[in-house]
Protein backbone atom coordinates (compact mmCIF):
# COMPACT_ATOMS: atom_id res chain seq x y z
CA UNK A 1 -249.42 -5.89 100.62
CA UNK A 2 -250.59 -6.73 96.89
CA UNK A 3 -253.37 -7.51 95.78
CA UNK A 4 -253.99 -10.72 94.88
CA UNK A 5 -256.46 -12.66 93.15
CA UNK A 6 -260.37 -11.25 93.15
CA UNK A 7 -258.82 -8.14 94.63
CA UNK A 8 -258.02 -9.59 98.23
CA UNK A 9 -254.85 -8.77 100.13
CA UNK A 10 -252.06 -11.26 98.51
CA UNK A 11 -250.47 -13.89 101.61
CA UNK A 12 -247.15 -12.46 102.89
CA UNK A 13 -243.60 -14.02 102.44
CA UNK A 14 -243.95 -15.85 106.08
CA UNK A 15 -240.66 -17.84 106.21
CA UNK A 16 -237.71 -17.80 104.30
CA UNK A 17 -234.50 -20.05 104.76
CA UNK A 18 -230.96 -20.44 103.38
CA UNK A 19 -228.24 -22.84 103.67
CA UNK A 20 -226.07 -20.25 105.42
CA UNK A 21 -228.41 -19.03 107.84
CA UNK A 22 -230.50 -21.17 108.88
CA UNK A 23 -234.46 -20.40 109.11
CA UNK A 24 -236.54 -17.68 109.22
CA UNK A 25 -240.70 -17.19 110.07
CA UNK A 26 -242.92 -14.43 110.67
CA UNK A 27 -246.51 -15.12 110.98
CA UNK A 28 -247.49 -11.15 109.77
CA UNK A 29 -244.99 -11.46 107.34
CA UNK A 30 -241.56 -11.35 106.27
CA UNK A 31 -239.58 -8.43 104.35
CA UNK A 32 -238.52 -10.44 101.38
CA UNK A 33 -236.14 -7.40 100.10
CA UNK A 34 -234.59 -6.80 103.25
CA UNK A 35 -233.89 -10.17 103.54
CA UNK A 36 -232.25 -10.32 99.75
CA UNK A 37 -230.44 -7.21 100.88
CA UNK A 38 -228.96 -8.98 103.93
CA UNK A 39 -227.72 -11.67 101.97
CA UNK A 40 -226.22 -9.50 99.29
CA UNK A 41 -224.34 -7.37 101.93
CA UNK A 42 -222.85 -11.21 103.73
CA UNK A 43 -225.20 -10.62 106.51
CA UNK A 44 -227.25 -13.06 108.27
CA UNK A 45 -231.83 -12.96 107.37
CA UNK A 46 -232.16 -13.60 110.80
CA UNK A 47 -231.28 -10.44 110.94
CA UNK A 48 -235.33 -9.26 110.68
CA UNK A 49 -236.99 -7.74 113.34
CA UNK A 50 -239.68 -10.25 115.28
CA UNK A 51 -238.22 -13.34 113.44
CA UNK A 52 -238.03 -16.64 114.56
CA UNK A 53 -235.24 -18.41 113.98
CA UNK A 54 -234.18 -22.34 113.62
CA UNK A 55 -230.61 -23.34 112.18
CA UNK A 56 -232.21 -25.66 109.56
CA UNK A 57 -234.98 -25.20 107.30
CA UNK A 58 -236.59 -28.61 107.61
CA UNK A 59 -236.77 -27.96 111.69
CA UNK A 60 -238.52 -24.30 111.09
CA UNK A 61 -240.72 -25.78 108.43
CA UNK A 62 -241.88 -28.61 110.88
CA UNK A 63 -242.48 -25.97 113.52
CA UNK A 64 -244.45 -23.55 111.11
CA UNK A 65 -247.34 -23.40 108.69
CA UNK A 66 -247.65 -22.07 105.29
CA UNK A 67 -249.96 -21.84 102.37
CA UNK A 68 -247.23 -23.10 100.01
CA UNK A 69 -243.28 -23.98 99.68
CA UNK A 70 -241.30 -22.26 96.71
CA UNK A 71 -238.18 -25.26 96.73
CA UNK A 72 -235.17 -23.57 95.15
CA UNK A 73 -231.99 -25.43 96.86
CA UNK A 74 -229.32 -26.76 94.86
CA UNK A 75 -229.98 -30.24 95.40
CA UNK A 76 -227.61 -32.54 93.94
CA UNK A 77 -227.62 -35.62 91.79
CA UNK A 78 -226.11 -37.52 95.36
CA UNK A 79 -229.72 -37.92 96.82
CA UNK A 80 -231.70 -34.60 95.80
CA UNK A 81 -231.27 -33.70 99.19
CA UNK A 82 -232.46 -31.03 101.33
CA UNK A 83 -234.97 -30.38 98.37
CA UNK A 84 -236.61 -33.33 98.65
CA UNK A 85 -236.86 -33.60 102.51
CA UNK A 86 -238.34 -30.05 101.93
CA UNK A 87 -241.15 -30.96 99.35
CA UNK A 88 -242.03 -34.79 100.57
CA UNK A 89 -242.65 -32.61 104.11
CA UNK A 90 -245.00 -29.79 102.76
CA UNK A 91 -247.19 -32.36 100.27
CA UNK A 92 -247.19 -34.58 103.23
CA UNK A 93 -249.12 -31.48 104.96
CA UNK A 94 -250.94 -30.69 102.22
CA UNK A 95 -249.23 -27.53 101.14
CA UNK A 96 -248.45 -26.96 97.41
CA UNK A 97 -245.20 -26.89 96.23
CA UNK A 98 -243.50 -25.44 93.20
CA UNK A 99 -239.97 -26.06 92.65
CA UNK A 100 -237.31 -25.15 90.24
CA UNK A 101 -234.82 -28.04 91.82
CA UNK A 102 -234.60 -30.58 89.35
CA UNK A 103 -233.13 -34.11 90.93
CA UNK A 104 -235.56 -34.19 93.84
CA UNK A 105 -238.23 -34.38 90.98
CA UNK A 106 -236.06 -36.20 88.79
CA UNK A 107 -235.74 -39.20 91.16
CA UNK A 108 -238.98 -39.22 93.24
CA UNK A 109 -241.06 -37.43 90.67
CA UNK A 110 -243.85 -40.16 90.20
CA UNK A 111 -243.72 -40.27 94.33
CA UNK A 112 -243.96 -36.77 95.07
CA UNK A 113 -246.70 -36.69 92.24
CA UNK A 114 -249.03 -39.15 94.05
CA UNK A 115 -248.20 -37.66 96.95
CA UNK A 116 -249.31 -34.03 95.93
CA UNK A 117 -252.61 -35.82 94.51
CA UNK A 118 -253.19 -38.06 97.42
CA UNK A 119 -252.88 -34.58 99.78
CA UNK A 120 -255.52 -32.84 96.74
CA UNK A 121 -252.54 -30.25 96.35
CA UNK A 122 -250.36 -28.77 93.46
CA UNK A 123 -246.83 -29.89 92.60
CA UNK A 124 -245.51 -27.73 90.02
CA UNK A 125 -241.76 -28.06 88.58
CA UNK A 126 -242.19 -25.98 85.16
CA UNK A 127 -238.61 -24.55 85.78
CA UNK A 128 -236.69 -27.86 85.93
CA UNK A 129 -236.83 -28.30 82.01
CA UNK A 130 -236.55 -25.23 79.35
CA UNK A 131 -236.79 -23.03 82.73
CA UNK A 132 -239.44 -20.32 81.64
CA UNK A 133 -240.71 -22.27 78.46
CA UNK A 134 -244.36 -23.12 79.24
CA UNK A 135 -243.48 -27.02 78.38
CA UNK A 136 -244.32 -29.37 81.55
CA UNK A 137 -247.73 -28.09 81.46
CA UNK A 138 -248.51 -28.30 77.88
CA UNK A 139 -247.70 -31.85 78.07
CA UNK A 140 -249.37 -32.64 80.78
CA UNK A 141 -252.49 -30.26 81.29
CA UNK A 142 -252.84 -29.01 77.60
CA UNK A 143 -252.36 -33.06 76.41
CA UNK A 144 -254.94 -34.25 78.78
CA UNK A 145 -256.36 -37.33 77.85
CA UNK A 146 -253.94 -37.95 74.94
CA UNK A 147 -251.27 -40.56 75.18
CA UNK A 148 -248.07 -39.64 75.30
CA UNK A 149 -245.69 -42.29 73.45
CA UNK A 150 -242.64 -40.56 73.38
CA UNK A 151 -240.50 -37.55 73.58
CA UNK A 152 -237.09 -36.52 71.84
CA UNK A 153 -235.32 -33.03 72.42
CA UNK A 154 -232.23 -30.69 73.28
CA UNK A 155 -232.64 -30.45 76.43
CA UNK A 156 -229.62 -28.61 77.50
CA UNK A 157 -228.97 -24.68 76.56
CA UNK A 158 -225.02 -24.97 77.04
CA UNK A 159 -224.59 -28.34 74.32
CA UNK A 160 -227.27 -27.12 72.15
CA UNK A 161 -224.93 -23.24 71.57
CA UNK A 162 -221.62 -25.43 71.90
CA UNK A 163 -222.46 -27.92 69.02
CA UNK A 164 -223.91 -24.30 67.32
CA UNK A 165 -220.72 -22.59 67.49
CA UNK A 166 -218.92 -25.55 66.48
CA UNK A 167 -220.98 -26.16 63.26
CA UNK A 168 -219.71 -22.57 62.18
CA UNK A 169 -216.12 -23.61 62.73
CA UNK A 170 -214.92 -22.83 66.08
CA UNK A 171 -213.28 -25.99 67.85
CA UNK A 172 -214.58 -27.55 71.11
CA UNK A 173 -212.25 -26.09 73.44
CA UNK A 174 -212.85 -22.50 71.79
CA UNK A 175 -216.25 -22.94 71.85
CA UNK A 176 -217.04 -24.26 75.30
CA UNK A 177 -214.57 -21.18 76.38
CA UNK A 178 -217.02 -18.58 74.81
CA UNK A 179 -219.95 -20.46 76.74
CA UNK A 180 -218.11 -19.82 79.54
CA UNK A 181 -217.54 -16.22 78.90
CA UNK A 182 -220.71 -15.97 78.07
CA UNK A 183 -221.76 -17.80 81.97
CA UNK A 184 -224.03 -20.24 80.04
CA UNK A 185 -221.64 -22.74 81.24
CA UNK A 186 -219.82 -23.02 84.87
CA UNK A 187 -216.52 -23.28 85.09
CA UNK A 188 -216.51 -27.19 85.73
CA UNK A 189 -219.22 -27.96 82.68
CA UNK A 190 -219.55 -31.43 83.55
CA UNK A 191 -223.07 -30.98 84.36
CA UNK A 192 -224.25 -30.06 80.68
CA UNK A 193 -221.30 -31.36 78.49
CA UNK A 194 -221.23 -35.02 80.10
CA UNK A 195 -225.19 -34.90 79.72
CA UNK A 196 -225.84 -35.07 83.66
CA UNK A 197 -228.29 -32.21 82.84
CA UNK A 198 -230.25 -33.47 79.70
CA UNK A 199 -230.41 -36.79 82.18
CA UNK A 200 -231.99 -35.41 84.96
CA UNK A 201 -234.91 -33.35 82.62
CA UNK A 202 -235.46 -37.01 80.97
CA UNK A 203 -236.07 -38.73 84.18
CA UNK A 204 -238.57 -35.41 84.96
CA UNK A 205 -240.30 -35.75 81.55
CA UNK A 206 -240.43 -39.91 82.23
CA UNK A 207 -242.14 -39.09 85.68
CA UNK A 208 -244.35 -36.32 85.12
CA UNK A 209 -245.63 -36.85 81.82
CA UNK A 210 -245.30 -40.23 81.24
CA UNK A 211 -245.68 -41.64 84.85
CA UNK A 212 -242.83 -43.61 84.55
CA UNK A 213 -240.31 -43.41 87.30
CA UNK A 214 -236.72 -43.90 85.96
CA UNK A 215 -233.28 -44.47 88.17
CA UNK A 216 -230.31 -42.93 86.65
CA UNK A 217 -228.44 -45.98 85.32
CA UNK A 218 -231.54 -46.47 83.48
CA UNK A 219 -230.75 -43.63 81.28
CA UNK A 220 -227.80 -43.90 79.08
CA UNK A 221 -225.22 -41.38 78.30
CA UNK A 222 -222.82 -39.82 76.54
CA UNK A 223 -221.81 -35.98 76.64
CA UNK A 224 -219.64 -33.66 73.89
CA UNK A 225 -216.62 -33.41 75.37
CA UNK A 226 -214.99 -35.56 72.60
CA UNK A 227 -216.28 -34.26 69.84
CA UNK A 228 -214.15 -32.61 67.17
CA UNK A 229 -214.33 -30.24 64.04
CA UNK A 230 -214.32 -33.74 61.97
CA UNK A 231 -217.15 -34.73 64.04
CA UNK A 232 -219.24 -32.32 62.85
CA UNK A 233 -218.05 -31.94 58.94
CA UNK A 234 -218.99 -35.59 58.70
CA UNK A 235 -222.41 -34.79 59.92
CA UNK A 236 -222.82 -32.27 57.20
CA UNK A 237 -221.24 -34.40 54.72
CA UNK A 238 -223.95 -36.59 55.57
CA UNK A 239 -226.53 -34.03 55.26
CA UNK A 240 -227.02 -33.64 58.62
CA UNK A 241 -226.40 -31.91 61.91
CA UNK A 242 -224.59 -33.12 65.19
CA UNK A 243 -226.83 -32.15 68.14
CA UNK A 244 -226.87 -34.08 71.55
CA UNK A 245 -230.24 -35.60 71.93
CA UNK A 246 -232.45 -37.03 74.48
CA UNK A 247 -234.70 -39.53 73.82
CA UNK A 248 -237.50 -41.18 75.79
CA UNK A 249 -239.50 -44.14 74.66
CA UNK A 250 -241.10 -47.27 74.72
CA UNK A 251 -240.10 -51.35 74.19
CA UNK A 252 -243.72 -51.19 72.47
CA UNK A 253 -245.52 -48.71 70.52
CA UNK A 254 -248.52 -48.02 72.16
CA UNK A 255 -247.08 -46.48 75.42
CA UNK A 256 -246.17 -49.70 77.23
CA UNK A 257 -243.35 -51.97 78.02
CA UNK A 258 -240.26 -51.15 79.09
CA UNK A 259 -238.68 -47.31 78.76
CA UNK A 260 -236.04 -46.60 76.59
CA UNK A 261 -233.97 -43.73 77.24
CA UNK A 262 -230.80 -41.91 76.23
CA UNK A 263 -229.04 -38.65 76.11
CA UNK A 264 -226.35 -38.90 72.93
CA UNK A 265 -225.28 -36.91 70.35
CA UNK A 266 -226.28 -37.91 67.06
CA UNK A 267 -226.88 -36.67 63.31
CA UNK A 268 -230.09 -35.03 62.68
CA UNK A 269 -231.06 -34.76 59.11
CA UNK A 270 -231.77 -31.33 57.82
CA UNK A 271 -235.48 -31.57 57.35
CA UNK A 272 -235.83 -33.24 61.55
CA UNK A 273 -237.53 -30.65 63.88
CA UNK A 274 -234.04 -30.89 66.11
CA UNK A 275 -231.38 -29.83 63.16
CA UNK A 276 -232.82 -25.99 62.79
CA UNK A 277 -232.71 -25.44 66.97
CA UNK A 278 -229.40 -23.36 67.53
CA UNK A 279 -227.52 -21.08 70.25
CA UNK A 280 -229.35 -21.41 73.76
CA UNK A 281 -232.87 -22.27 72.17
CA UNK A 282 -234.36 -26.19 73.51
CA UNK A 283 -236.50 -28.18 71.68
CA UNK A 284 -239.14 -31.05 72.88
CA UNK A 285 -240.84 -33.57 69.93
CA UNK A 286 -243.47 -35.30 71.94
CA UNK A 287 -245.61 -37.93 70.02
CA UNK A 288 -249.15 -38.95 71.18
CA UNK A 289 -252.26 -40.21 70.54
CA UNK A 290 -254.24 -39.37 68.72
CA UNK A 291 -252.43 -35.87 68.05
CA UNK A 292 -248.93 -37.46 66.54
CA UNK A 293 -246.33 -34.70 66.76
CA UNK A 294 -246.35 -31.82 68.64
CA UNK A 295 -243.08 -29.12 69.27
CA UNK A 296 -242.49 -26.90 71.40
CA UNK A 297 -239.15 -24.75 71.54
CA UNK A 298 -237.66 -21.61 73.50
CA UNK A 299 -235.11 -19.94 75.47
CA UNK A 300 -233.73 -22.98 78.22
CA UNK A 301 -231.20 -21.21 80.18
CA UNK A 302 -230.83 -18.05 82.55
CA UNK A 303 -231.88 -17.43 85.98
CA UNK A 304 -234.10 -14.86 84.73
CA UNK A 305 -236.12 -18.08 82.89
CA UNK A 306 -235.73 -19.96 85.81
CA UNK A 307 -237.39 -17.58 87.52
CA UNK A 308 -240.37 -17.19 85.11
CA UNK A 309 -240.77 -20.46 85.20
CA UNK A 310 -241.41 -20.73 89.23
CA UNK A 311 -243.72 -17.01 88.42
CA UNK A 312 -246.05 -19.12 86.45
CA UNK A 313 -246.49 -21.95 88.71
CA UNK A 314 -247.14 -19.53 91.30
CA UNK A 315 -249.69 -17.84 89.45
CA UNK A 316 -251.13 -21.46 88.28
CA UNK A 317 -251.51 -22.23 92.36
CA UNK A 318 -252.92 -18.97 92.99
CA UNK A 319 -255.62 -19.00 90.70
CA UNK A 320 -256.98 -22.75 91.51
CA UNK A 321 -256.59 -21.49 95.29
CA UNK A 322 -258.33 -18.80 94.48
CA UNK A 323 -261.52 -20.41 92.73
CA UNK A 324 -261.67 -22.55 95.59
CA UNK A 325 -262.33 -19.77 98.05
């Protein structure tokens, strides 16, 4: 084993679980390499020696315990499910979660947020918006007791290099095809270029910062897909740049009231904080007081990100588990 914090053994991998295969547990712990090795060679992880095994994860995770759930299903926008079944059953325990899976937290986020504090434990989601960019925390932890008022960004890696490519002359359809080429974008984009995406990290950034729990139709929307060349010579004409924007805010301008929020594209002038963000880099403008503006920008896409993203909410658990010992 590693070590872990103040030089004691690190906790073992004790269950792991997949959609194919069901569940896994080991109270001595699991061989998290053998396991990725299994699944990369299309065999089963119950394959480990002196596992336990249940068909669904939600049954083994009722039948087990853990010090903490890493949530990394591809939940959809449907009903966030089995993600959120998985997390709603570990706070519920008291066991911390992090998560990367972003429509679990972007429906139930202020839920799962009382829950976690209600239970004294951590929920941490830092991958679900700008994946490895250190963002949900700065707002929330290094902002403490400011008031956040509003936020406006690019929220989505595979618009934000799309409208790039397109303001240095390449057409939509070329341009989404080199995203594609390039696997920032799947081969059905409707996720980022109808704004599905940028919607979901709103609804996040409404719960988790601003405490504000949003339903989808609540957000407004518009994606790229019809935008042309002219589109974007216009914006320059009018000294500006077309970028697809999300924008979260209030009726009233101390914080209160009713939300406003919408994922568009729109022309930026030159000198706004949005027009210089290009390729795969995301921007967030959050205003608060007292502070007023504050920016933060970096990479937003990759699984490598992603996967930063869940390393340093691990790391934030570990070291608040560890002072408590």
């Amino acid at each position: 084993m590693n070590a872990g914090a103040h030089g004691r053994p690190a906790a073992p991998v004790v269950g792991l679980g997949n959609a194919r295969d069901g569940f896994i547990y080991r109270a001595d712990g699991l061989d998290p390499r053998a396991a990725l090795d299994s699944v990369r060679g299309g065999r089963s992880i119950a394959e480990q020696a002196g596992a336990r095994f249940w068909s669904s994860a939600i049954d083994g995770m009722r039948a087990t315990d853990a010090e903490l759930l890493v949530e990394v299903t591809a939940s959809p926008s449907s009903d966030g499910e089995p993600g959120l079944t998985h997390i709603r059953e570990a706070l519920g325990r008291g066991i911390p979660v992090v998560t990367s899976n972003k429509w679990p937290i972007a429906m139930h986020g202020v839920e799962l947020a009382e829950l976690a504090r209600a239970r004294g434990v951590a929920l941490r989601a830092e991958s679900t918006v700008m994946s490895g960019t250190p963002l949900l925390s700065a707002l929330t932890d290094g902002l403490a007791g400011a008031v956040p008022v509003g936020v406006r960004g690019l929220l989505n890696a595979t618009t934000n290099a799309i409208l790039s490519r397109m303001a240095e002359g390449a057409s939509y359809p070329d341009a989404l095809a080199e995203a594609q080429r390039a696997g920032l974008a799947e081969r059905d984009p409707a996720a980022d270029v109808d704004g599905h995406d940028s919607v979901a990290k709103l609804m996040i950034l409404s719960a988790l910062v601003f405490g504000r729990q949003l339903r989808r139709e609540q957000v407004s929307c518009r994606g790229i897909a019809e935008l042309t060349a002219a589109d974007v010579e216009r914006a320059a004409a009018e000294g500006g740049r077309l970028k697809h924007v999300a924008t979260l805010g209030f009726a009233e301008p101390d914080g209160i009231g009713d939300v406003l929020a919408r994922v568009r594209p729109e022309v930026v002038p030159n000198d706004d904080p949005l027009a210089g963000i290009e390729g795969t880099t995301n921007v967030v403008v959050c205003q608060a007081r007292p502070l007023g503006q504050v920016s933060i920008s970096g990479p937003g896409a990759g699984p490598e990100l992603a996967g930063q993203g869940v390393l340093s909410d691990l790391i934030a658990v570990a070291r608040v588990s560890g002072g408590r010992s």
